[in-house]
C-alpha atoms as a PDB file:
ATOM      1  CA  UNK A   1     -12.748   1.874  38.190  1.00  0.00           C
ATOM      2  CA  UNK A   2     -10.158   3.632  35.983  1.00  0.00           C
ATOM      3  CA  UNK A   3      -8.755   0.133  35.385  1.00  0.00           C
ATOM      4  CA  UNK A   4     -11.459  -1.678  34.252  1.00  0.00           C
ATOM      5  CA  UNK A   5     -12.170   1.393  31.856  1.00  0.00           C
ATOM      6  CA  UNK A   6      -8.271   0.513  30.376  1.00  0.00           C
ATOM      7  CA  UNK A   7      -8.645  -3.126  30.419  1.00  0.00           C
ATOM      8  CA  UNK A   8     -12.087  -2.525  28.347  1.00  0.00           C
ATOM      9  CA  UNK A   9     -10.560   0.048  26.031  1.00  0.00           C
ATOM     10  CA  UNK A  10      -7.879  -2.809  25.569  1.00  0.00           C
ATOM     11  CA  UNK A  11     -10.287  -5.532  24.893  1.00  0.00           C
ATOM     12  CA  UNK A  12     -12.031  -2.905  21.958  1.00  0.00           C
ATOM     13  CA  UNK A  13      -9.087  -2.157  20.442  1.00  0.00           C
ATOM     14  CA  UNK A  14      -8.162  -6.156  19.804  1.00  0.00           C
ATOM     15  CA  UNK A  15     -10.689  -7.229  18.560  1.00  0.00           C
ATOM     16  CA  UNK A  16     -11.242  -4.237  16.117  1.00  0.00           C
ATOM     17  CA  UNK A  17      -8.154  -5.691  14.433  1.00  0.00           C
ATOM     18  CA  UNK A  18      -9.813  -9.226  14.230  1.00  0.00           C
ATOM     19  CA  UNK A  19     -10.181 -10.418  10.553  1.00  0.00           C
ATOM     20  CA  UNK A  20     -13.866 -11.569  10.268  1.00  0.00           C
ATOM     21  CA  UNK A  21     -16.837  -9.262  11.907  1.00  0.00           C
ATOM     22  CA  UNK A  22     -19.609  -9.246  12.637  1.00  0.00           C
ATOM     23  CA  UNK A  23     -22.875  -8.915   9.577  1.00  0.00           C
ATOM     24  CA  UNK A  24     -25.015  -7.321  12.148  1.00  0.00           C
ATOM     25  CA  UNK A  25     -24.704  -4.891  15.175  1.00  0.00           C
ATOM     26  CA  UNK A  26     -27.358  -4.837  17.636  1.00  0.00           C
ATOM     27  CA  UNK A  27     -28.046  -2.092  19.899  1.00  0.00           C
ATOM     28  CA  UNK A  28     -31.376  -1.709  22.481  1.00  0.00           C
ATOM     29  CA  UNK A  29     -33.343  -3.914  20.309  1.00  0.00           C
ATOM     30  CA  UNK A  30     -32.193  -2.490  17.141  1.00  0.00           C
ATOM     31  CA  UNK A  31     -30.806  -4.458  14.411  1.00  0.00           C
ATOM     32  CA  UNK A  32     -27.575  -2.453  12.018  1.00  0.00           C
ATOM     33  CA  UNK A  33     -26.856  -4.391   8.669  1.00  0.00           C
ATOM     34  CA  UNK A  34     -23.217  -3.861   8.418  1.00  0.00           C
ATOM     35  CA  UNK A  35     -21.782  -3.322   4.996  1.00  0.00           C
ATOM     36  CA  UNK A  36     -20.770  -6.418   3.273  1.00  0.00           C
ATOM     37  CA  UNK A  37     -17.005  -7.472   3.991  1.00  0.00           C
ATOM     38  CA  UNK A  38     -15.021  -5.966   1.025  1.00  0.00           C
ATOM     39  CA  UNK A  39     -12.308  -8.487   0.410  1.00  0.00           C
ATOM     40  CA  UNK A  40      -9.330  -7.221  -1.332  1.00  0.00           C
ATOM     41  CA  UNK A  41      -6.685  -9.351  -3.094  1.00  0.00           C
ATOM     42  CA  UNK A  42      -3.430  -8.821  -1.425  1.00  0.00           C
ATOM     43  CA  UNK A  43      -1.598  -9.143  -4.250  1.00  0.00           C
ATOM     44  CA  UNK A  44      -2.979  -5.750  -5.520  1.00  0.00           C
ATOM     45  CA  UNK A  45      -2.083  -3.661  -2.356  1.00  0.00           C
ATOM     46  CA  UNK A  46       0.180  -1.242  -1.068  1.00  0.00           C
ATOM     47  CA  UNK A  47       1.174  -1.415   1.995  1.00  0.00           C
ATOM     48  CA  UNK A  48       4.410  -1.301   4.693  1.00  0.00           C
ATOM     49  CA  UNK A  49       3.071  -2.111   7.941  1.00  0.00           C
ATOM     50  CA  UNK A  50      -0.382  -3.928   6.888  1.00  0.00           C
ATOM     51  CA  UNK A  51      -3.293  -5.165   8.993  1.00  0.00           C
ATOM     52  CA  UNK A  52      -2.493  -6.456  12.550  1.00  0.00           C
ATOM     53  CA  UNK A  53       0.808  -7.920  11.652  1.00  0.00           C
ATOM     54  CA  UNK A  54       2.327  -5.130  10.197  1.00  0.00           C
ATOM     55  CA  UNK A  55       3.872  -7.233   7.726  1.00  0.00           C
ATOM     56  CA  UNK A  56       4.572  -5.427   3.872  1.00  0.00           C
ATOM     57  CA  UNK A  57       1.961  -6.213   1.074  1.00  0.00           C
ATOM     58  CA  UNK A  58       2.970  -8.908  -1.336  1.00  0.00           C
ATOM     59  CA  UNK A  59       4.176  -6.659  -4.512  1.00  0.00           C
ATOM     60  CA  UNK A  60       6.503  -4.421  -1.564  1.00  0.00           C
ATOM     61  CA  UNK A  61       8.164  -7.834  -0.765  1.00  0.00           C
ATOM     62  CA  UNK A  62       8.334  -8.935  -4.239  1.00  0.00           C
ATOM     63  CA  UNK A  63      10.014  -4.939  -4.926  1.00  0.00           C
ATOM     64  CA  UNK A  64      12.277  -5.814  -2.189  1.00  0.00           C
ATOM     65  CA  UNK A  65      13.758  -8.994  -3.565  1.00  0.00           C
ATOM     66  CA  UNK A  66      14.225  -7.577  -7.229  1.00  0.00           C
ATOM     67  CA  UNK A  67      15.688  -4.563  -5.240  1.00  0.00           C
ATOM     68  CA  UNK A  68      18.240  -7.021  -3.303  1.00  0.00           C
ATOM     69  CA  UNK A  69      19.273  -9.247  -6.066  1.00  0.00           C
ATOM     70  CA  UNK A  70      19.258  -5.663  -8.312  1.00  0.00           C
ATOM     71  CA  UNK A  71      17.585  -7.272 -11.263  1.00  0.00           C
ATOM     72  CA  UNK A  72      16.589  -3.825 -12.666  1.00  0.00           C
ATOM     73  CA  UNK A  73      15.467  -4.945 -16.501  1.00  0.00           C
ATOM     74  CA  UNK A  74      12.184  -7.068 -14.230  1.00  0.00           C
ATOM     75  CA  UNK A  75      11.269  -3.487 -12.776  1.00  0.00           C
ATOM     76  CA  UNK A  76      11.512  -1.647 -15.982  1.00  0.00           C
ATOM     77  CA  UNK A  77       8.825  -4.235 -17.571  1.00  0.00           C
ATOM     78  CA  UNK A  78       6.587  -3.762 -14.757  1.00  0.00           C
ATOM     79  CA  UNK A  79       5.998  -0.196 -15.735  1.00  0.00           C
ATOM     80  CA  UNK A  80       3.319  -1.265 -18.076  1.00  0.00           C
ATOM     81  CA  UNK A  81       1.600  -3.912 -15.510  1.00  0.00           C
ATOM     82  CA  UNK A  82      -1.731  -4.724 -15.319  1.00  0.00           C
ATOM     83  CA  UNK A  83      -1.099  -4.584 -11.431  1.00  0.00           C
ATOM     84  CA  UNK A  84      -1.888  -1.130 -10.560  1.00  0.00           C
ATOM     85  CA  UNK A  85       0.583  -1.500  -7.357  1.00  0.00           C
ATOM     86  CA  UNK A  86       3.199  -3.064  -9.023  1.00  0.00           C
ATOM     87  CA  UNK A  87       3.010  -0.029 -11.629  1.00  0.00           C
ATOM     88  CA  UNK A  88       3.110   2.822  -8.750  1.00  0.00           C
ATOM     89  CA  UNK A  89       6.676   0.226  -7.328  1.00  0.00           C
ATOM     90  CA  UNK A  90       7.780   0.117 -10.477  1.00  0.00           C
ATOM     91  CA  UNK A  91       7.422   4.150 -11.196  1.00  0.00           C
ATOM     92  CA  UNK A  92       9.296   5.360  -7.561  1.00  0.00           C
ATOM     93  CA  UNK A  93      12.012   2.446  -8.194  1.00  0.00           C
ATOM     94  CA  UNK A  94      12.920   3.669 -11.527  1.00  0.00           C
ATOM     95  CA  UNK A  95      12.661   7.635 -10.575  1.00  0.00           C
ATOM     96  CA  UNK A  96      15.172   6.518  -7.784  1.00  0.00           C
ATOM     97  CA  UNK A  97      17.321   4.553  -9.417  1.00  0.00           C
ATOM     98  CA  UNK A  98      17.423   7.304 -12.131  1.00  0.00           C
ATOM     99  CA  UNK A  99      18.240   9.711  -9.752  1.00  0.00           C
ATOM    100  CA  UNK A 100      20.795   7.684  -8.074  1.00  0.00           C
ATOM    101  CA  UNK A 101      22.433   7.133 -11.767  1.00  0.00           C
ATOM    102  CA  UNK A 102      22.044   3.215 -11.654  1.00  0.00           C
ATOM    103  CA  UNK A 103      19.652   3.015 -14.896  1.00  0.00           C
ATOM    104  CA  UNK A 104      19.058   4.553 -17.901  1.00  0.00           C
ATOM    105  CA  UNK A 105      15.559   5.196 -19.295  1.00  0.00           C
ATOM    106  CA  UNK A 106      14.461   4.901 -22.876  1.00  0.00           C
ATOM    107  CA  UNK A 107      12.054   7.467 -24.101  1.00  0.00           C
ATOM    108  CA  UNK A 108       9.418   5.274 -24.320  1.00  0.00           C
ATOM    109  CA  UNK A 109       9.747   4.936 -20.500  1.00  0.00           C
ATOM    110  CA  UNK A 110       9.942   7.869 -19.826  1.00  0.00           C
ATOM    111  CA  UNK A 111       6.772   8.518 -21.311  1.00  0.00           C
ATOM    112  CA  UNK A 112       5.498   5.675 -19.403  1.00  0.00           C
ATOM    113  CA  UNK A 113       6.329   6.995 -16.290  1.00  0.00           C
ATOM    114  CA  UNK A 114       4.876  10.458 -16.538  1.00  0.00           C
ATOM    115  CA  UNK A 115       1.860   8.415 -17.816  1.00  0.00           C
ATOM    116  CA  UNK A 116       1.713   6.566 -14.677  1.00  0.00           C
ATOM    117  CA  UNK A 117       1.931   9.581 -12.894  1.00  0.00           C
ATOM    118  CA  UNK A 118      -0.727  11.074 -14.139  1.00  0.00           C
ATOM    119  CA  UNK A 119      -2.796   8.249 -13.821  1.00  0.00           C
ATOM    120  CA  UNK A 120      -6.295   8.123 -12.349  1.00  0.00           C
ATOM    121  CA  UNK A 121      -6.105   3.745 -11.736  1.00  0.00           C
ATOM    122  CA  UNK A 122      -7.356   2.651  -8.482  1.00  0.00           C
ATOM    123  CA  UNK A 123      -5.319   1.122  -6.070  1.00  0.00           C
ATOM    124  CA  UNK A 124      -5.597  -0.525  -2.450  1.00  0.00           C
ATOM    125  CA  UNK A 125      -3.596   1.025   0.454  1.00  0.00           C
ATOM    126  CA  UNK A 126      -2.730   0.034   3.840  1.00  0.00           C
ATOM    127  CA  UNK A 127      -0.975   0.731   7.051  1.00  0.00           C
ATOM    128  CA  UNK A 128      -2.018  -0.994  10.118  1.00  0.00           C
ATOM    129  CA  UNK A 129      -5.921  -3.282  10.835  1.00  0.00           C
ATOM    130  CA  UNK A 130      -7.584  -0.042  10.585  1.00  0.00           C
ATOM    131  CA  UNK A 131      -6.282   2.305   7.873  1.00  0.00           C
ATOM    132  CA  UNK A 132      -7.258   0.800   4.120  1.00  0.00           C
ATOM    133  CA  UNK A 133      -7.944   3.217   1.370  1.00  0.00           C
ATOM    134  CA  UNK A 134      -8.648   3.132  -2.228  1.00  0.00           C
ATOM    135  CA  UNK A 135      -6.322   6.026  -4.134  1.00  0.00           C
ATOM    136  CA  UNK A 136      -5.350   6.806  -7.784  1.00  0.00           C
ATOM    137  CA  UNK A 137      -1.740   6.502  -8.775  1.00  0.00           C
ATOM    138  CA  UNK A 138      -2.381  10.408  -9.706  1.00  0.00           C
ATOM    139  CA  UNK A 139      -3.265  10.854  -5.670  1.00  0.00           C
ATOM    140  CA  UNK A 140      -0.472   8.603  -4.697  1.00  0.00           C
ATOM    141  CA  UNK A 141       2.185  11.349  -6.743  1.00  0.00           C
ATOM    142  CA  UNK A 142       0.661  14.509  -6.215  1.00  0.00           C
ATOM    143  CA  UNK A 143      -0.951  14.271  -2.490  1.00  0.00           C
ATOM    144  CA  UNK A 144       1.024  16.951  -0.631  1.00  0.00           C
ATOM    145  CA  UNK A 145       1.260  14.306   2.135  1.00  0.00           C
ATOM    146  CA  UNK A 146      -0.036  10.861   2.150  1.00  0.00           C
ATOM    147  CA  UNK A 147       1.358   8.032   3.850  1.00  0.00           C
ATOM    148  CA  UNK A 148       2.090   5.511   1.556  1.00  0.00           C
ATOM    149  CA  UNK A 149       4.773   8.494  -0.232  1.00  0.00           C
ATOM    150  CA  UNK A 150       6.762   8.580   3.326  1.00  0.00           C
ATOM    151  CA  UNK A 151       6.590   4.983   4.047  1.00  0.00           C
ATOM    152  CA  UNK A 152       7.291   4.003   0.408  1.00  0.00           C
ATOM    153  CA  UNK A 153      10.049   7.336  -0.061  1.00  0.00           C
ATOM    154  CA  UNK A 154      11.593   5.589   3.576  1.00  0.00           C
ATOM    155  CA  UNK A 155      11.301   2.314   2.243  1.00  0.00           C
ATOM    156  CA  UNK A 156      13.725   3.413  -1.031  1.00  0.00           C
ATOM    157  CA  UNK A 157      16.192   4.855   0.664  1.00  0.00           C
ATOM    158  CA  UNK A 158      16.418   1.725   3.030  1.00  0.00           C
ATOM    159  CA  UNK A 159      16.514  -0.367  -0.129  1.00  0.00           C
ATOM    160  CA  UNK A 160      18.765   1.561  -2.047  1.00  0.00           C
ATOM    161  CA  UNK A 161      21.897   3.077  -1.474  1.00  0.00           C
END
């Protein structure tokens, strides 16, 4: 008995990571209306183990390259992106690489920086099929503990050294 409860369990927990579901749940002749699928562009998320695959959101890859190939000046620009997750990538690099004495900062980013920081912009976060959330770049640096500040603080000290 106990192993058919396991096997079921199993069989849940895949296909909660599936990709499409389900517009309606039905349950002893009632009829649920799920919420409508919200889809999110991936280009626009933060993430370092995202949905089933656990694979790093497109602007953490794209980080990663400019972080291998250390073509600082592209990070510096992306301070001011319209991409809100590029901005919060562009904002740890730089406070890193300041730290770690490999840039200098102008004033004016600086400025930019604390600006981010203190910015209430929306972004999409991941980790994992289940856990997506919606949090300001404000929440993102000033959240006593969230995970995208230990994966992305784990992340930077893997990518620079």
């Amino acid at each position: 008995m106990t192993k058919k409860i396991v096997f079921y369990l199993l069989i849940f927990l895949f296909f909660s990571c599936k990709k499409e579901t389900n517009q309606e749940l039905t349950t002893e002749n009632k009829i649920i209306r799920l919420p409508p699928k919200i889809i999110i562009d991936e280009n626009t998320v933060i993430g370092f183990a995202c949905y089933n695959s656990g694979k790093k959101s497109e602007p953490v890859k794209k980080f990663s390259e400019i972080l291998v190939e250390k073509k600082y000046p592209i990070i510096l620009k992306e301070l001011n992106s319209i991409n809100i997750a590029d901005k919060y990538l562009a904002t740890v690099i730089c406070e890193k690489l300041l730290k770690k004495k490999l840039i200098n900062l102008t004033e004016k980013e600086i400025n930019q920086i604390k600006k981010n920081k203190n910015s209430n912009e929306s972004v999409n976060t991941c980790a994992g099929c289940t856990n997506q959330e919606k949090m300001t770049l404000k929440e993102l640096f000033t959240a006593e503990k969230n995970y995208i500040a230990e994966e992305t603080e784990d992340w930077l000290n893997e990518m620079i050294k």
